[in-house]
N, C-alpha and C. Protein backbone atom coordinates (compact mmCIF):
# COMPACT_ATOMS: atom_id res chain seq x y z
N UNK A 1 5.53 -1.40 -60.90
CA UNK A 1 4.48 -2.35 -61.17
C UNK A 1 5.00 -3.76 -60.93
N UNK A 2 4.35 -5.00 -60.08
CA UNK A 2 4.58 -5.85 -59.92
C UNK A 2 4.55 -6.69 -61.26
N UNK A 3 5.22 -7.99 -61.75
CA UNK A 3 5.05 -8.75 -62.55
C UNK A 3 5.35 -10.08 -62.47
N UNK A 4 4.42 -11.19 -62.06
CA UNK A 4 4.58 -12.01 -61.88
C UNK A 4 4.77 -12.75 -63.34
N UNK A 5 6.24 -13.51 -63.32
CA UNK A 5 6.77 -14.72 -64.50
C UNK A 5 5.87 -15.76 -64.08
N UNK A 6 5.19 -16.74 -64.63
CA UNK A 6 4.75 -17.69 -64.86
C UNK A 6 6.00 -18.76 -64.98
N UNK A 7 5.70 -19.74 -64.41
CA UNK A 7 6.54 -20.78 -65.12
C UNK A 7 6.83 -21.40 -66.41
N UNK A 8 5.76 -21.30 -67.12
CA UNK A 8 6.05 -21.30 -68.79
C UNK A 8 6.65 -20.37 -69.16
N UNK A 9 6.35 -19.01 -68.69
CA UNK A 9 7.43 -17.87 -69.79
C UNK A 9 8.94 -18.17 -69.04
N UNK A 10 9.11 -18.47 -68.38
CA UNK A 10 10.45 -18.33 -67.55
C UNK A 10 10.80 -20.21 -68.34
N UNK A 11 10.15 -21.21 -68.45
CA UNK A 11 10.74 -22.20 -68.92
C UNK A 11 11.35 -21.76 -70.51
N UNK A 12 10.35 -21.25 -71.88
CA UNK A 12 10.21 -20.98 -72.54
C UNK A 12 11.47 -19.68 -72.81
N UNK A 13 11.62 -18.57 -71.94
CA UNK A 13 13.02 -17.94 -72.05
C UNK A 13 13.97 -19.03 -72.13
N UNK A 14 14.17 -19.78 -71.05
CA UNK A 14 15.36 -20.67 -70.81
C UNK A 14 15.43 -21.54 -72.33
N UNK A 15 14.73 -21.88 -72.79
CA UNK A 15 14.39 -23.00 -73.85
C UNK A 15 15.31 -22.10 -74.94
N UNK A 16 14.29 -20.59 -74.89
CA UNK A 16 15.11 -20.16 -76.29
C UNK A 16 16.59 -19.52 -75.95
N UNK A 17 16.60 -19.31 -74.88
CA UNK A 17 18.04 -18.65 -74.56
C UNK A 17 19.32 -19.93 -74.82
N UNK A 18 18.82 -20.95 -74.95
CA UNK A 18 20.19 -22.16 -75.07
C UNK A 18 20.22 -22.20 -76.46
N UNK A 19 19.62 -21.41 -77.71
CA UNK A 19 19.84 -21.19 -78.86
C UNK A 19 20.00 -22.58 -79.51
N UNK A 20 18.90 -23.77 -78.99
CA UNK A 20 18.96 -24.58 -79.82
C UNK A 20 17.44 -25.01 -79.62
N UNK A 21 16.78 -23.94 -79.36
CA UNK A 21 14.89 -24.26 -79.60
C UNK A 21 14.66 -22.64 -80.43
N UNK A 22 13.54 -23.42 -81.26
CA UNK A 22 13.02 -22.05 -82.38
C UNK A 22 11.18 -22.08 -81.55
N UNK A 23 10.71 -21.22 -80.87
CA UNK A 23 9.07 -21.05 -80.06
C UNK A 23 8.62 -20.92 -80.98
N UNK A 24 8.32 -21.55 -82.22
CA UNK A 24 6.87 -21.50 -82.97
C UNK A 24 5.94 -21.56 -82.54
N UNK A 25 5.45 -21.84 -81.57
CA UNK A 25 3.67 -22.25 -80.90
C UNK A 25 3.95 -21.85 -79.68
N UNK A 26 3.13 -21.50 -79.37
CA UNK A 26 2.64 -21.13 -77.70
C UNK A 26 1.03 -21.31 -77.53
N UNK A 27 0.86 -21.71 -76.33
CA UNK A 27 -0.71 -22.01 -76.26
C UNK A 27 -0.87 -21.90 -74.24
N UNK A 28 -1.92 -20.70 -74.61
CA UNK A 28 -1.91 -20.67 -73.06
C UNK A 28 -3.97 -20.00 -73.07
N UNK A 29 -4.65 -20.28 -72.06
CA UNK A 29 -5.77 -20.40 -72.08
C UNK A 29 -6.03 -18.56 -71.50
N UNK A 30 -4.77 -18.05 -70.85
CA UNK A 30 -5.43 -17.17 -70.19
C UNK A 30 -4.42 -15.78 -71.41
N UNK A 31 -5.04 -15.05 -71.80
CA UNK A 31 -4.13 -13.76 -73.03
C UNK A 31 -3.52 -13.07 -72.40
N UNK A 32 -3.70 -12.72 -71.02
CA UNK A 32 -3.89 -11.52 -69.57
C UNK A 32 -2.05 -12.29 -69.54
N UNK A 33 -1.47 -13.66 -69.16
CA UNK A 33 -0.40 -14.20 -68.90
C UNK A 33 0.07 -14.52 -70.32
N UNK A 34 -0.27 -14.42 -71.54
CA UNK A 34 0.44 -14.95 -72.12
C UNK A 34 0.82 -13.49 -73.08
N UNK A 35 0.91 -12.45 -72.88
CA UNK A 35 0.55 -11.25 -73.55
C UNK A 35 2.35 -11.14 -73.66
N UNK A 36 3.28 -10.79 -72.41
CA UNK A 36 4.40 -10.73 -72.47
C UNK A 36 5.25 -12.12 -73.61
N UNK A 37 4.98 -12.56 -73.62
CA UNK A 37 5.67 -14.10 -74.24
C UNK A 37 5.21 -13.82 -75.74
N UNK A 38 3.82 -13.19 -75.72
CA UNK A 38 3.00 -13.35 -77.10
C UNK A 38 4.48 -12.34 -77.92
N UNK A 39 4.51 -11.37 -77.54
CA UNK A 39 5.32 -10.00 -77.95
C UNK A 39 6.58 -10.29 -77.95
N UNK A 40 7.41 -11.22 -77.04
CA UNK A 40 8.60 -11.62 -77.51
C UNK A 40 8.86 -12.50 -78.73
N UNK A 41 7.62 -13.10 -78.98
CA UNK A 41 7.84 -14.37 -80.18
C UNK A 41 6.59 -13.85 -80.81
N UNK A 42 6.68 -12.76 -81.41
CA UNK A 42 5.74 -12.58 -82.75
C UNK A 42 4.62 -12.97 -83.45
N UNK A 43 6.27 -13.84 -84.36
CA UNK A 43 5.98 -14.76 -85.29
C UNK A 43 5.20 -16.57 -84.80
N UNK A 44 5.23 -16.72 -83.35
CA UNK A 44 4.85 -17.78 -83.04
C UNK A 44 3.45 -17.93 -83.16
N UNK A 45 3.04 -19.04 -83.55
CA UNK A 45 1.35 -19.16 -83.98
C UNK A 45 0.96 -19.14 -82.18
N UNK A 46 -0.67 -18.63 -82.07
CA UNK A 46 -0.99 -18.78 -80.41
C UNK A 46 -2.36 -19.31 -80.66
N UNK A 47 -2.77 -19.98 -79.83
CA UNK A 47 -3.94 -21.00 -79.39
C UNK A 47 -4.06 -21.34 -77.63
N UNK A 48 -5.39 -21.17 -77.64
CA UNK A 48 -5.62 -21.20 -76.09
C UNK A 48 -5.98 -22.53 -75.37
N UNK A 49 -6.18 -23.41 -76.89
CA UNK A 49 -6.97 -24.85 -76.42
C UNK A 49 -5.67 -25.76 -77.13
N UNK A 50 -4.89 -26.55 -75.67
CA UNK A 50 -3.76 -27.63 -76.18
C UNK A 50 -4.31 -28.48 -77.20
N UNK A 51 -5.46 -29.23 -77.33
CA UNK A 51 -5.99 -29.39 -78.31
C UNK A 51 -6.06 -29.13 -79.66
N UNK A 52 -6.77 -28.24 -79.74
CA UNK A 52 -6.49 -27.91 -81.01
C UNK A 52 -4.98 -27.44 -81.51
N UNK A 53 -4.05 -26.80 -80.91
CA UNK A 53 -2.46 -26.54 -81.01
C UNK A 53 -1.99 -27.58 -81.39
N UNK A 54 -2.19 -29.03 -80.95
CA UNK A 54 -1.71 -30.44 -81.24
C UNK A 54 -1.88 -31.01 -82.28
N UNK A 55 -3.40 -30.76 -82.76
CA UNK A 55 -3.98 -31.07 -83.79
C UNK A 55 -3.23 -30.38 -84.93
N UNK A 56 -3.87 -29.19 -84.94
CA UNK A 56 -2.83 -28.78 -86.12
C UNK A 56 -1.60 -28.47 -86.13
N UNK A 57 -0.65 -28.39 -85.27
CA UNK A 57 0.75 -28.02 -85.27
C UNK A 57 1.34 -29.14 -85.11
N UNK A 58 0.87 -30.34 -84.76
CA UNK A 58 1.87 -31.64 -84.54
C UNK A 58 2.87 -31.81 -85.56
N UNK A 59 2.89 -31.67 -86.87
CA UNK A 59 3.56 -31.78 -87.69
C UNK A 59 4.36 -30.95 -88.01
N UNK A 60 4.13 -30.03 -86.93
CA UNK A 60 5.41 -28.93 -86.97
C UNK A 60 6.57 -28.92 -86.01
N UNK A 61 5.90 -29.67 -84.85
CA UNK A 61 6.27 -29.72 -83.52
C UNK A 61 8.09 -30.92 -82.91
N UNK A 62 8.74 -30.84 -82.29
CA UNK A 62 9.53 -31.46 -82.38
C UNK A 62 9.24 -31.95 -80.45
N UNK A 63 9.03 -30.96 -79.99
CA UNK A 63 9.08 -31.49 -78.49
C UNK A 63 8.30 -30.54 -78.07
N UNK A 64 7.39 -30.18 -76.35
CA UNK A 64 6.34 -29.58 -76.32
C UNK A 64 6.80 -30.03 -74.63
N UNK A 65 6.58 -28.26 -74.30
CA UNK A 65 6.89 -28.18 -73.15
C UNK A 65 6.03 -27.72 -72.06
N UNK A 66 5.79 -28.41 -70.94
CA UNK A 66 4.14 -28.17 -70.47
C UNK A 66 4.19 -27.67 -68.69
N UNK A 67 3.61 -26.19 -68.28
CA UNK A 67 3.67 -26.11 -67.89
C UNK A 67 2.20 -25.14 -67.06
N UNK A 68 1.24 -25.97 -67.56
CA UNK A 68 -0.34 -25.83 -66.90
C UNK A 68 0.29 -26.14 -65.43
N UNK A 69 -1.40 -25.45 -65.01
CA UNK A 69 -1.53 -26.11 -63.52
C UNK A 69 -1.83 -27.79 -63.68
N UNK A 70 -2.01 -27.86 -62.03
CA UNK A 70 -0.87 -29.46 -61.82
C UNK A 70 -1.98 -30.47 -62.83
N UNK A 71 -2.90 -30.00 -62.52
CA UNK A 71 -3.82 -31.68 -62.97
C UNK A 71 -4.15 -31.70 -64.22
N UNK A 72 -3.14 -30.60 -65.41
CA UNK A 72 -3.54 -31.28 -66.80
C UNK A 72 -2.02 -31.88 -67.00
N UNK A 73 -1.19 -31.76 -66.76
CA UNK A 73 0.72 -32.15 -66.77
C UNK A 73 0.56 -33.08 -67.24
N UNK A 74 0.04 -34.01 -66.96
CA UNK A 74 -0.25 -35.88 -67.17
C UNK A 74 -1.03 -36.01 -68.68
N UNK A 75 -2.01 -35.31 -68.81
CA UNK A 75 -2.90 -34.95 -69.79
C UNK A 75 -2.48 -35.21 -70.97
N UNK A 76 -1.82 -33.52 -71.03
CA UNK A 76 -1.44 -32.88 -72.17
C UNK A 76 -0.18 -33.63 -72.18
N UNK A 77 0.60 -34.06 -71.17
CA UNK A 77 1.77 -34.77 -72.18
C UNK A 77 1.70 -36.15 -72.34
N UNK A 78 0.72 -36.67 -72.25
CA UNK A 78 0.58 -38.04 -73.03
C UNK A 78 -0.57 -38.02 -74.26
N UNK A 79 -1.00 -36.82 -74.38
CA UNK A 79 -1.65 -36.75 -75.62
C UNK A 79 -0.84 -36.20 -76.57
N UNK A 80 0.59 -35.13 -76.27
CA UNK A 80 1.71 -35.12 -76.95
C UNK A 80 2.37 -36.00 -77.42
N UNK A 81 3.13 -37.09 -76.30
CA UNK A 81 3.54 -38.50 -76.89
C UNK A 81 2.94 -39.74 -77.66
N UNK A 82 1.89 -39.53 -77.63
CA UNK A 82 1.16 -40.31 -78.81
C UNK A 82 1.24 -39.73 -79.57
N UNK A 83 1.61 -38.40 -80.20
CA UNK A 83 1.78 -38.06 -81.47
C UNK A 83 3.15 -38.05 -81.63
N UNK A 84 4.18 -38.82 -81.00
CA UNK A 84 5.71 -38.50 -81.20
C UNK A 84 6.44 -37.69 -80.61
N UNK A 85 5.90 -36.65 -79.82
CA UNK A 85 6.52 -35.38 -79.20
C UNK A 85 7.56 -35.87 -77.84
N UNK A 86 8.64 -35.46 -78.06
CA UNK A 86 9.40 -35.29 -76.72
C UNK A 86 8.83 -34.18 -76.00
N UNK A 87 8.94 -34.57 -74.43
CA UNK A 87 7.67 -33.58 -73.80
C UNK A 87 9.04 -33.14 -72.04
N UNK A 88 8.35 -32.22 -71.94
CA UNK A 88 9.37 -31.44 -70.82
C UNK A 88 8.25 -30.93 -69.98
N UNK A 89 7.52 -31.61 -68.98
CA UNK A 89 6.83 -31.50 -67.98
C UNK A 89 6.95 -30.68 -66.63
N UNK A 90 6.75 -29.90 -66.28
CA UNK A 90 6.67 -29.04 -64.90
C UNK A 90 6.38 -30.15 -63.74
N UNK A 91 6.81 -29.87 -62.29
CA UNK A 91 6.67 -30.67 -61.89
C UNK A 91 5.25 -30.10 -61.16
N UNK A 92 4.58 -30.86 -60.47
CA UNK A 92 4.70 -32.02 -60.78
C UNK A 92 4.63 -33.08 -61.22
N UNK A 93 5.29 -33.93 -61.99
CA UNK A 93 4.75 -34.95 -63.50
C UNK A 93 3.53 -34.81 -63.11
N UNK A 94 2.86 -35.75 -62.17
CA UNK A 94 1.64 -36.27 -62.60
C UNK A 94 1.30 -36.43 -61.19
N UNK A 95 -0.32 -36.92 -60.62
CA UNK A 95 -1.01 -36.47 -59.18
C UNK A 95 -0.95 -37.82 -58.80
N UNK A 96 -1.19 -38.50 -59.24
CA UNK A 96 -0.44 -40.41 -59.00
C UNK A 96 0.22 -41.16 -59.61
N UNK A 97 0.53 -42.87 -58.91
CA UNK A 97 1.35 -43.11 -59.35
C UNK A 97 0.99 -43.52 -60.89
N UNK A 98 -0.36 -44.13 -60.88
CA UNK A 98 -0.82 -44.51 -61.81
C UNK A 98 -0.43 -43.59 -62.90
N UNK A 99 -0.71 -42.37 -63.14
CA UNK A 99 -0.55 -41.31 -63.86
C UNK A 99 1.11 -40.97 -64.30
N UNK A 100 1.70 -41.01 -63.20
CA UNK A 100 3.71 -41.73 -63.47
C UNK A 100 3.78 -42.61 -64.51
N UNK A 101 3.05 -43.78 -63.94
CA UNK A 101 3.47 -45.23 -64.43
C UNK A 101 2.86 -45.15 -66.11
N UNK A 102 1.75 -44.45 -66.07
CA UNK A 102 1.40 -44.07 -67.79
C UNK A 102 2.40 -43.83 -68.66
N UNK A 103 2.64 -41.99 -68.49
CA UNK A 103 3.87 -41.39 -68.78
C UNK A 103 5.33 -42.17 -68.69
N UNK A 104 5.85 -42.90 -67.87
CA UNK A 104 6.28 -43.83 -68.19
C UNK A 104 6.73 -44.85 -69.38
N UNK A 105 5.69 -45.36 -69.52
CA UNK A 105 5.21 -46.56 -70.45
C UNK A 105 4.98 -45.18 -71.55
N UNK A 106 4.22 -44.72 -71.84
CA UNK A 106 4.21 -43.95 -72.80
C UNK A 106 5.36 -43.43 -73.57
N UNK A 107 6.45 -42.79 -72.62
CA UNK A 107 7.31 -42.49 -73.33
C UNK A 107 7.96 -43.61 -74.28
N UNK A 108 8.28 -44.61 -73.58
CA UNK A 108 8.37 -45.77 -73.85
C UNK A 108 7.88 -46.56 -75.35
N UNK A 109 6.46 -46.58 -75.15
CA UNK A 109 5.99 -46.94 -76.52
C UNK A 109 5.93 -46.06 -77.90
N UNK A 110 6.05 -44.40 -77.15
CA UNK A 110 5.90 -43.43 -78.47
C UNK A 110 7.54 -43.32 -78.97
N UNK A 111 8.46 -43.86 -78.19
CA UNK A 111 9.40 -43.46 -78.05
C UNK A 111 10.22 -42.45 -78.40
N UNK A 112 9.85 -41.52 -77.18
CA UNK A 112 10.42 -40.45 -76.88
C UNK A 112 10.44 -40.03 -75.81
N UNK A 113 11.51 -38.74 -76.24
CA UNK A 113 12.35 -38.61 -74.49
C UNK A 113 11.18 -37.62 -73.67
N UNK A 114 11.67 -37.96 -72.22
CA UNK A 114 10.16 -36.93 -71.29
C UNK A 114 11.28 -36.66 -70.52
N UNK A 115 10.85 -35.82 -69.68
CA UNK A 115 11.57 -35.17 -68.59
C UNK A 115 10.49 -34.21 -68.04
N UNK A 116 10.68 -34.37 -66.10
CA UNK A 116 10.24 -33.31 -65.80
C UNK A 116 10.87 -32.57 -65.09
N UNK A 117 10.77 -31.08 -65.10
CA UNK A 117 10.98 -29.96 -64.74
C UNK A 117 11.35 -30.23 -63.61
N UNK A 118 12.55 -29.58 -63.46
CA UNK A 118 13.01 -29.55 -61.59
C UNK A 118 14.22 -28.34 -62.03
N UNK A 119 13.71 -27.21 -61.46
CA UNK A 119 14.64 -25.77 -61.59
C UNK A 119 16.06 -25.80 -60.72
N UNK A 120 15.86 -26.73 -59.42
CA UNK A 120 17.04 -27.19 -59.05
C UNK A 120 17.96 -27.71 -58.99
N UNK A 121 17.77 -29.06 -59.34
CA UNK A 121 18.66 -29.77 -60.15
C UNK A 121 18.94 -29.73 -61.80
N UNK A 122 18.46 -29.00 -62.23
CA UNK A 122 18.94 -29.00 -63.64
C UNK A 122 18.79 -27.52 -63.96
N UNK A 123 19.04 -26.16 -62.95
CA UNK A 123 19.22 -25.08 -63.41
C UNK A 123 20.58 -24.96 -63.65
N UNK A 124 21.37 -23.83 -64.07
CA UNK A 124 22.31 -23.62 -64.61
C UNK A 124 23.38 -23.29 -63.34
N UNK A 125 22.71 -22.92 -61.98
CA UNK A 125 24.07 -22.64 -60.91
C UNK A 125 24.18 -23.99 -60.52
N UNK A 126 22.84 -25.24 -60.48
CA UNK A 126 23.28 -26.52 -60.24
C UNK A 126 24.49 -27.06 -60.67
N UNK A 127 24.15 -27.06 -62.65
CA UNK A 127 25.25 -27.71 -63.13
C UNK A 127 26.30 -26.83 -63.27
N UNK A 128 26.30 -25.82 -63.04
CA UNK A 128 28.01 -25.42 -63.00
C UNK A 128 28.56 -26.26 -61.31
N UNK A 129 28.05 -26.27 -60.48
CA UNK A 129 28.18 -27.40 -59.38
C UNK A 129 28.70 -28.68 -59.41
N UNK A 130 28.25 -29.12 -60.60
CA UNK A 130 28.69 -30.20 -60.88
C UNK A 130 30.25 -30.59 -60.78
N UNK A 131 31.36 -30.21 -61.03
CA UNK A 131 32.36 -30.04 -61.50
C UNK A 131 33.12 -30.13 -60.07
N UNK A 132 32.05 -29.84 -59.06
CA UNK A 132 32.88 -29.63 -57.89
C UNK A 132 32.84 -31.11 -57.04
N UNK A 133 31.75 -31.59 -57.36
CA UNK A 133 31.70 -32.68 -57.00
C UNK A 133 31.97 -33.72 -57.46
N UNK A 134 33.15 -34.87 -56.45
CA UNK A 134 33.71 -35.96 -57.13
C UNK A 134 32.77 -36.51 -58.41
N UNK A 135 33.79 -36.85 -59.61
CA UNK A 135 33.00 -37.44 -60.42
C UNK A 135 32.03 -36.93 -61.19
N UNK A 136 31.62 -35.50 -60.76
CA UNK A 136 31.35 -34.44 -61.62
C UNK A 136 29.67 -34.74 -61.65
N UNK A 137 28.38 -35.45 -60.81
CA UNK A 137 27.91 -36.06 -60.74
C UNK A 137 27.10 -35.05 -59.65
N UNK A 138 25.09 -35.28 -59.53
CA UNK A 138 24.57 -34.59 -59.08
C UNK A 138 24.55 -35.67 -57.95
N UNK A 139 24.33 -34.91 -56.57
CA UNK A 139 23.50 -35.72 -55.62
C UNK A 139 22.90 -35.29 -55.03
């Protein structure tokens, strides 16, 4: 049987496999993709609308990792950082620059850290790479 990983369950492994994230929440719109992830994390509360997940879990939340299709990325993580959330974005951040330059400034004023997703430069055969190159340094 074929099984296509999503990029959230495959971010979300990685997250909990570095044994310093606990998946309390998951929120995905479609049950059909989120069924495998649902069953690895139990105990994690699930919600299909980022919305409401924000609303009531913000106060549980420490950072919130987003990996919708492309044109909510911008969305959902600046409605995260207004509530304080460090946010870990799929790429790609955002569909303009305008939408950059938000996120940006946003992180900025909520102050907190953002980052987006790039499996290449910041997967794990990258940075063992590192080491090889003068100065230990990506390019």
């Amino acid at each position: 049987m074929y099984r296509h990983w999503g990029k959230g369950e495959s971010d979300i492994n990685y997250l909990f496999g570095t044994g310093k994230a606990d998946i309390g929440v998951l929120c995905d719109v479609d049950d059909r993709r989120a069924a495998v992830i649902r069953q690895k994390f139990p105990s994690a509360k699930y919600y299909k609308d980022y919305r409401e997940m924000l609303d009531k879990e913000h106060k549980h939340l420490d950072a919130v990792s987003i990996s919708t299709p492309d044109h909510m990325h911008a969305v959902i993580g600046m409605a995260a950082m207004q509530l304080g959330k460090h946010v870990y974005i799929q790429k790609p951040l955002a569909h303009d620059i305008y939408e950059t330059r938000m996120l940006t400034q946003g992180a900025a004023r909520y102050k907190v850290v953002s980052q987006m997703g790039n499996q290449w430069r910041f997967g794990r055969r990258r940075q063992a790479t590192g080491g090889l190159v003068p100065g230990g340094g990506h390019r």
